[in-house]
Protein backbone atom coordinates (compact mmCIF):
# COMPACT_ATOMS: atom_id res chain seq x y z
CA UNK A 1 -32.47 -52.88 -33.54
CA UNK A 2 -32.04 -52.31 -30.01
CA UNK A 3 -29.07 -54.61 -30.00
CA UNK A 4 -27.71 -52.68 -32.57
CA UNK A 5 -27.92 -49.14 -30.20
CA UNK A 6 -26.27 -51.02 -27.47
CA UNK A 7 -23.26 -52.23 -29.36
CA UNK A 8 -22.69 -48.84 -31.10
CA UNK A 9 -20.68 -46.75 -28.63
CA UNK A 10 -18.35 -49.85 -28.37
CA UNK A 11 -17.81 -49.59 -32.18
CA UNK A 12 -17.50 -45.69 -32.34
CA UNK A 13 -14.75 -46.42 -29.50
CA UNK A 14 -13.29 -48.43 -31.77
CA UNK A 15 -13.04 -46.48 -34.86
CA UNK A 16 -12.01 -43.57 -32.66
CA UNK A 17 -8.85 -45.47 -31.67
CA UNK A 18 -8.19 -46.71 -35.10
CA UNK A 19 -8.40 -42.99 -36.21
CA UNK A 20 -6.24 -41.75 -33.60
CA UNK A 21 -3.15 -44.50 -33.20
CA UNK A 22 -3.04 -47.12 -36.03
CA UNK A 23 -3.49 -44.34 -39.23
CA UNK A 24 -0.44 -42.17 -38.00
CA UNK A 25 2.11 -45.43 -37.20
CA UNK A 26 1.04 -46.13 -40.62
CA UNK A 27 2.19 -43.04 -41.56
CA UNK A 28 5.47 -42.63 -39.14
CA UNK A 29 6.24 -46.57 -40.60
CA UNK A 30 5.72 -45.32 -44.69
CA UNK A 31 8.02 -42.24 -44.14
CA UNK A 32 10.78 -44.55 -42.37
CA UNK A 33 10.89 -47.20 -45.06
CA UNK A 34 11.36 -44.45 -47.90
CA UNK A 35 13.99 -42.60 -45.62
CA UNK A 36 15.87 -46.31 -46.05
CA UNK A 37 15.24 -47.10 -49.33
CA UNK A 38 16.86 -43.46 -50.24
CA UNK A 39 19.66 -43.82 -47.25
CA UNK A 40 22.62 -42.67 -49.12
CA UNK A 41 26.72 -42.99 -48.21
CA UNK A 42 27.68 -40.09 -46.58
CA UNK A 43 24.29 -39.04 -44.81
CA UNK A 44 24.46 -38.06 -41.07
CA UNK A 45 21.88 -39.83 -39.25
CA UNK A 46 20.75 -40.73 -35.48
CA UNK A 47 20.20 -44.05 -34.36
CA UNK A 48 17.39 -45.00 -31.69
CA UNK A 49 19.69 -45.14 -28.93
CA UNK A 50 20.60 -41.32 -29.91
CA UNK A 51 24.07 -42.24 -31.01
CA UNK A 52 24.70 -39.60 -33.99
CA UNK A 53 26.82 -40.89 -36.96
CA UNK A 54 27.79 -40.07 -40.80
CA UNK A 55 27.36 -43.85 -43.05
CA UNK A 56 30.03 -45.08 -44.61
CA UNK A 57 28.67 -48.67 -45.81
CA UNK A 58 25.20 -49.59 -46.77
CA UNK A 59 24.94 -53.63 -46.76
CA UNK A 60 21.56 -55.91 -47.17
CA UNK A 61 20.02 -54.72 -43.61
CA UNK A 62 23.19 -53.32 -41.70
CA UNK A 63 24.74 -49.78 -42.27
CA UNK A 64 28.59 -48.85 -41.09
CA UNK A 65 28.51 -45.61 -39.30
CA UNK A 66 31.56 -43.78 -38.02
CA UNK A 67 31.38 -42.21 -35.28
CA UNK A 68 33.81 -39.63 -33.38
CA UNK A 69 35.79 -42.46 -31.78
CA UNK A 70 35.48 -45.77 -34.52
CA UNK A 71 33.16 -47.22 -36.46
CA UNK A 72 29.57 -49.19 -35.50
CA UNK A 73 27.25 -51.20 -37.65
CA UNK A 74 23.83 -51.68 -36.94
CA UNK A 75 20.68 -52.54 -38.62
CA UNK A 76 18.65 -50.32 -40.77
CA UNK A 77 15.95 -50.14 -38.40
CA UNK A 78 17.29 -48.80 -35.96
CA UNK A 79 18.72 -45.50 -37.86
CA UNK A 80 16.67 -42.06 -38.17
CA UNK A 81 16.90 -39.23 -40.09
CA UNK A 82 18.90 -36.30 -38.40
CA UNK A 83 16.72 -33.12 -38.15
């Protein structure tokens, strides 16, 4: 039993970091994957990098975005939803 009291605030350490940064990334991950499955032609959107574009092709796993000066593609990923 004693063994038990000893290893206890190591677990409670544990869960408390579980709690506090794996269940939101969870969440932050789930609410990116449905913003791409409902990405839609014509959608302005932000990429990581901050570059802000309007898509004009949606492929496999790269979208066309055009831009104020030409056109980029670049991977799903990497593209946010503009707030």
């Amino acid at each position: 039993m004693n063994e038990f009291l000893t290893l206890l605030p190591l677990i409670s350490v544990f869960i408390i970091f579980y709690a506090i940064l794996y269940i939101p990334q969870r969440r932050r991950n789930k609410k990116h994957k449905q913003f791409i499955s409902e990405l839609n032609i014509g959608d302005n959107v932000v990429t990581d990098s901050g570059i802000y574009g309007r898509v004009t092709t949606i492929k496999d796993n790269k979208v066309t975005l055009v831009l104020k000066k030409g056109e980029l593609e670049i991977s799903k990923q990497y593209i946010q939803p503009l707030s």
